[in-house]
Protein backbone atom coordinates (compact mmCIF):
# COMPACT_ATOMS: atom_id res chain seq x y z
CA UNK A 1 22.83 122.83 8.99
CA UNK A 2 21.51 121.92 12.28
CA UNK A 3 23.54 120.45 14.42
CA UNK A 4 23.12 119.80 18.40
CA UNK A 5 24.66 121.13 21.19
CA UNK A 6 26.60 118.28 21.84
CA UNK A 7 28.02 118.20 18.95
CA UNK A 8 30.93 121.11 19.82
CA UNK A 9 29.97 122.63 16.54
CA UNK A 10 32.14 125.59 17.05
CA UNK A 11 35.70 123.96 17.78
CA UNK A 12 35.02 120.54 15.65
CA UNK A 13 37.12 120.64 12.33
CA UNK A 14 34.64 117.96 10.63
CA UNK A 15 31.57 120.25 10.67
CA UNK A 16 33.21 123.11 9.68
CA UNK A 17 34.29 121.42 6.64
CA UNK A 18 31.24 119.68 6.00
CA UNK A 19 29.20 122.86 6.29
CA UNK A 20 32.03 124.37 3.51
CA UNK A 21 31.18 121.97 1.30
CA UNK A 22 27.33 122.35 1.51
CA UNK A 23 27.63 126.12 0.70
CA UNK A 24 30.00 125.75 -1.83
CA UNK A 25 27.79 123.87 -3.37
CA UNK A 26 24.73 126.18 -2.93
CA UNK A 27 27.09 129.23 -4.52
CA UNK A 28 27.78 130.58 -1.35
CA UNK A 29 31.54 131.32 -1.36
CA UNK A 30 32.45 133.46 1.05
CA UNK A 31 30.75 131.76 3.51
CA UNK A 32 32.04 128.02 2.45
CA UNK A 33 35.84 129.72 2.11
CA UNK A 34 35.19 131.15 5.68
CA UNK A 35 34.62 127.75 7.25
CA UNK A 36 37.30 125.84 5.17
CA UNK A 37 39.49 127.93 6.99
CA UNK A 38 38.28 127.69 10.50
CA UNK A 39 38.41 123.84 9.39
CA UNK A 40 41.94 123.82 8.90
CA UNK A 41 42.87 126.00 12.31
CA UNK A 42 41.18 123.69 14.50
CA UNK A 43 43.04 120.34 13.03
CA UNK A 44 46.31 122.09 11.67
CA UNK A 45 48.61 119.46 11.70
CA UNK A 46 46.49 116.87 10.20
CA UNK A 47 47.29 116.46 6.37
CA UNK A 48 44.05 114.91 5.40
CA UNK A 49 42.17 117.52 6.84
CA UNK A 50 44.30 120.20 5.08
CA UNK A 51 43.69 118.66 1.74
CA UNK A 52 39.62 118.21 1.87
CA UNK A 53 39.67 122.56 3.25
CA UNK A 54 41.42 122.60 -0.39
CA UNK A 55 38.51 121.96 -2.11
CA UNK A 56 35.53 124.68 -1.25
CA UNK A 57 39.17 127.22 -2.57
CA UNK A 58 39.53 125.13 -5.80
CA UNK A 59 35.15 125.03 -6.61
CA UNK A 60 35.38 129.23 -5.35
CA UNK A 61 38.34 130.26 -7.14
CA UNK A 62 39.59 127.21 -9.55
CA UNK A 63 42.97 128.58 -9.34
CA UNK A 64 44.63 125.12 -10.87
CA UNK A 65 48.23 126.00 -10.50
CA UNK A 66 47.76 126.75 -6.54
CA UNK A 67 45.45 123.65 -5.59
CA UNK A 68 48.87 121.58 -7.73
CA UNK A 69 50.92 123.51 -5.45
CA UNK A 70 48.40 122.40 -2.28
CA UNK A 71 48.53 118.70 -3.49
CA UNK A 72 52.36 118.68 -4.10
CA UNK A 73 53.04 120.12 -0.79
CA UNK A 74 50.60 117.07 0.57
CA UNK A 75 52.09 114.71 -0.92
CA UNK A 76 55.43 115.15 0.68
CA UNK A 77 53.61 115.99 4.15
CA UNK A 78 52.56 112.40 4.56
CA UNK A 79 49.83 111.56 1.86
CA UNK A 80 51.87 110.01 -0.79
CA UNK A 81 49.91 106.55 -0.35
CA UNK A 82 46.68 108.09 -0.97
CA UNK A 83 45.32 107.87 -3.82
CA UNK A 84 41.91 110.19 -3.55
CA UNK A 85 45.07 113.20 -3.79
CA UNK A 86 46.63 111.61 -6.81
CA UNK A 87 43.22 111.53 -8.22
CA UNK A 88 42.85 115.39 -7.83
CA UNK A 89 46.24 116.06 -9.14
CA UNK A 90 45.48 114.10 -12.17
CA UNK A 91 42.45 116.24 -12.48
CA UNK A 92 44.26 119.74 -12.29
CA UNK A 93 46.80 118.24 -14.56
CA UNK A 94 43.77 117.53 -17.06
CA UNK A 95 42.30 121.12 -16.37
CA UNK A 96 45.80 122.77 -17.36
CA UNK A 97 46.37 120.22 -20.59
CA UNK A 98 49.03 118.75 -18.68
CA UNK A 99 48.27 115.31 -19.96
CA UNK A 100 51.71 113.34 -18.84
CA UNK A 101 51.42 114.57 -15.68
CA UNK A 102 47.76 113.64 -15.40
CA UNK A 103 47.91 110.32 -16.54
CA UNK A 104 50.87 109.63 -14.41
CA UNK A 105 49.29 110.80 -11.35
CA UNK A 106 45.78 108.48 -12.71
CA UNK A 107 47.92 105.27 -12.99
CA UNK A 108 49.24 105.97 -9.01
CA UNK A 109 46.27 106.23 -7.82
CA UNK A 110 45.25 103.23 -10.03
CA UNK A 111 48.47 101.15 -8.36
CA UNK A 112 46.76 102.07 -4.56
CA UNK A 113 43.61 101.65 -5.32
CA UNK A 114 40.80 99.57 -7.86
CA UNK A 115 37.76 101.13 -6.34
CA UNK A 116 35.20 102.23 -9.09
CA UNK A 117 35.79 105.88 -8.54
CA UNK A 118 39.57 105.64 -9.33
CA UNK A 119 39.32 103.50 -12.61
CA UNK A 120 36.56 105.50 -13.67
CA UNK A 121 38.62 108.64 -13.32
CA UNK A 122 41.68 107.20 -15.08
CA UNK A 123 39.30 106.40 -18.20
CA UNK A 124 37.82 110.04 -17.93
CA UNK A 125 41.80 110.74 -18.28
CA UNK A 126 42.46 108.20 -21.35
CA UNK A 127 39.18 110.20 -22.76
CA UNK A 128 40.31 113.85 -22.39
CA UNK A 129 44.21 112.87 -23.86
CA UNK A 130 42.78 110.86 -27.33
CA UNK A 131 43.43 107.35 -25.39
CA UNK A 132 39.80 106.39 -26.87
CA UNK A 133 40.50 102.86 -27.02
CA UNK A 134 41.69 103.31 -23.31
CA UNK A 135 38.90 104.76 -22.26
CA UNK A 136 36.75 102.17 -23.96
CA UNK A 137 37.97 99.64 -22.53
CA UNK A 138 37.25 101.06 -18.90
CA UNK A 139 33.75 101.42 -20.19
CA UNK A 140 33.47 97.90 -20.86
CA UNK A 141 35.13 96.80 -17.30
CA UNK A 142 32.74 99.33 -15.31
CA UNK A 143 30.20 97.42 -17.24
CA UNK A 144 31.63 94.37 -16.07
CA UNK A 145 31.86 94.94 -12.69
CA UNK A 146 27.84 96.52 -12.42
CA UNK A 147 26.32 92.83 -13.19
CA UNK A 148 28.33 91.56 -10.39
CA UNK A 149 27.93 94.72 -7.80
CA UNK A 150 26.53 97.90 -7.93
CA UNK A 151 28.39 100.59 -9.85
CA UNK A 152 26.94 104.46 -9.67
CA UNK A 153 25.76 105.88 -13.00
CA UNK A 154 27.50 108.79 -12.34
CA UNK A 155 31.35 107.12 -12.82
CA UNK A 156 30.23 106.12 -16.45
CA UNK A 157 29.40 109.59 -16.89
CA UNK A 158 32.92 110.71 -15.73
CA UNK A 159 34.41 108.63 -18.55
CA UNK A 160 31.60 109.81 -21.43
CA UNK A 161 32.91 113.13 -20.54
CA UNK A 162 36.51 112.16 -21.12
CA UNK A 163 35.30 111.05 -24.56
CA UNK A 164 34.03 113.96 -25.23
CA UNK A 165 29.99 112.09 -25.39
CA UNK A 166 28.11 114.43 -23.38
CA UNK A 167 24.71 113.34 -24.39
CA UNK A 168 25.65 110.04 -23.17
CA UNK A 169 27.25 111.76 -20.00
CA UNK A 170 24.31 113.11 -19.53
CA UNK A 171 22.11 110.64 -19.49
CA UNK A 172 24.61 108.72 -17.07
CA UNK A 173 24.01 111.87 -14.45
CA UNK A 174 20.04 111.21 -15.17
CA UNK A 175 20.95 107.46 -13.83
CA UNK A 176 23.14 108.63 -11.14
CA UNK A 177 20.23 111.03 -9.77
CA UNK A 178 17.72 108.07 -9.62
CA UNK A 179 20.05 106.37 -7.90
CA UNK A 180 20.56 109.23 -5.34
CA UNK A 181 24.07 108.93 -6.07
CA UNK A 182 26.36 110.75 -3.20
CA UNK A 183 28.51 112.72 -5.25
CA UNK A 184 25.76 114.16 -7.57
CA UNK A 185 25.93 116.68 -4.56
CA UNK A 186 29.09 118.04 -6.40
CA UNK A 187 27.48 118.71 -9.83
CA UNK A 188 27.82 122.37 -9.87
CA UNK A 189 30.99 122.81 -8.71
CA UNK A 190 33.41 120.05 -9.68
CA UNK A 191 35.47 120.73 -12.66
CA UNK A 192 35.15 117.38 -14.27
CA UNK A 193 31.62 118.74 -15.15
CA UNK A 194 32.61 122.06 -16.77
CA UNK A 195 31.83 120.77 -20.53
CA UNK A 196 28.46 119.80 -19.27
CA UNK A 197 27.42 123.03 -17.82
CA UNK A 198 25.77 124.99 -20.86
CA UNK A 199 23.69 121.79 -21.96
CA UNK A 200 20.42 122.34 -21.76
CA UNK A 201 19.62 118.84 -20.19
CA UNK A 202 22.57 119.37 -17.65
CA UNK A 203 21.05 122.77 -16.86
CA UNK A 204 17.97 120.95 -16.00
CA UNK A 205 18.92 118.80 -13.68
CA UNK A 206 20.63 121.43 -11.88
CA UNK A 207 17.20 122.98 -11.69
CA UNK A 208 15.75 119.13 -10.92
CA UNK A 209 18.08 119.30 -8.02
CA UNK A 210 17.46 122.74 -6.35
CA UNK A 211 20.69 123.44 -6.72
CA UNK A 212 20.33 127.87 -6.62
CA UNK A 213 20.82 129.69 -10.01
């Protein structure tokens, strides 16, 4: 990543943690772990910096029970009210068949925020814990909501995974590259995708997308 001098690459938090998510992304994770943590020196006492350097140590290691820890300890540190953590701690929840817990950490984030990303994830929760219906539904008011604004392909896809529908999924993530959807960039590493990754057609468009084998 290029970056130039002016930018005061060396002491600013934002690149380092940009540049960790790049080469965690391109499978690179000493490197990407390296730069999390030079992230979170230079901006210690910031709690929204700590909890983005806790995702290139989730996508390395996808120790679950230590990135819950992470987002508890967040929470109380002055992130309660925001609901891109509750979203991730409804995610681990998922990834450890803690489906209570996930849902009730879904339906907080759902009561702070009704971007797309947020309802999309609580279906993709409804999905994984048999709420089919549920997760239906959210289908149907994604749907609604793309003939009145855009809606990235890639958020139906999170719920067709819920359901279990990962030739559907996958055609979503088809959409959502088209579209040059922004957090396509994720595709390898996020764990919502894990079903996904020994399709052939999912393998693909890892290929389709550089991303390194």
């Amino acid at each position: 990543m290029w970056l130039p001098e002016s930018s005061g690459y060396p002491t600013n938090w934002y690149c380092h943690l940009t540049y960790a998510f790049f080469l965690a992304e391109q499978g690179r994770s000493e490197e990407a772990i390296r730069e999390a943590t030079l992230a979170r020196g230079l901006d210690p006492t910031s709690p929204v910096t700590r909890f983005y350097a806790t995702l290139p140590y989730l996508w390395v290691f996808r120790d679950f029970d230590k990135h819950i820890s992470e987002l508890q300890s967040l929470l109380k540190a002055g992130l309660a009210n925001y609901h891109v953590v509750h979203i991730r701690l409804g995610e681990d929840y998922l990834q450890k068949g803690l489906y209570d817990e996930a849902l009730a950490a879904f339906h907080k984030a759902r009561d702070m925020s009704d971007d797309n990303l947020t309802l999309a994830s609580l279906g993709y929760g409804y999905g994984v814990t048999g709420k089919t219906r549920d997760a239906r539904d959210i289908l149907e008011n994604l749907l609604d909501r793309s003939k009145k604004r855009p809606v990235s392909s890639d958020h139906f896809a999170r719920v067709y995974v819920g359901l279990g529908d990962h030739d559907r999924a996958i055609d979503a993530l088809y959409n959502a590259y088209d579209e040059r959807a922004p957090l396509l960039t994720y595709l390898q590493v996020e764990p919502v995708w894990y079903p996904l990754r020994h399709h052939p057609r999912f393998q693909a468009l890892l290929k389709k997308m550089k991303f390194p084998e």
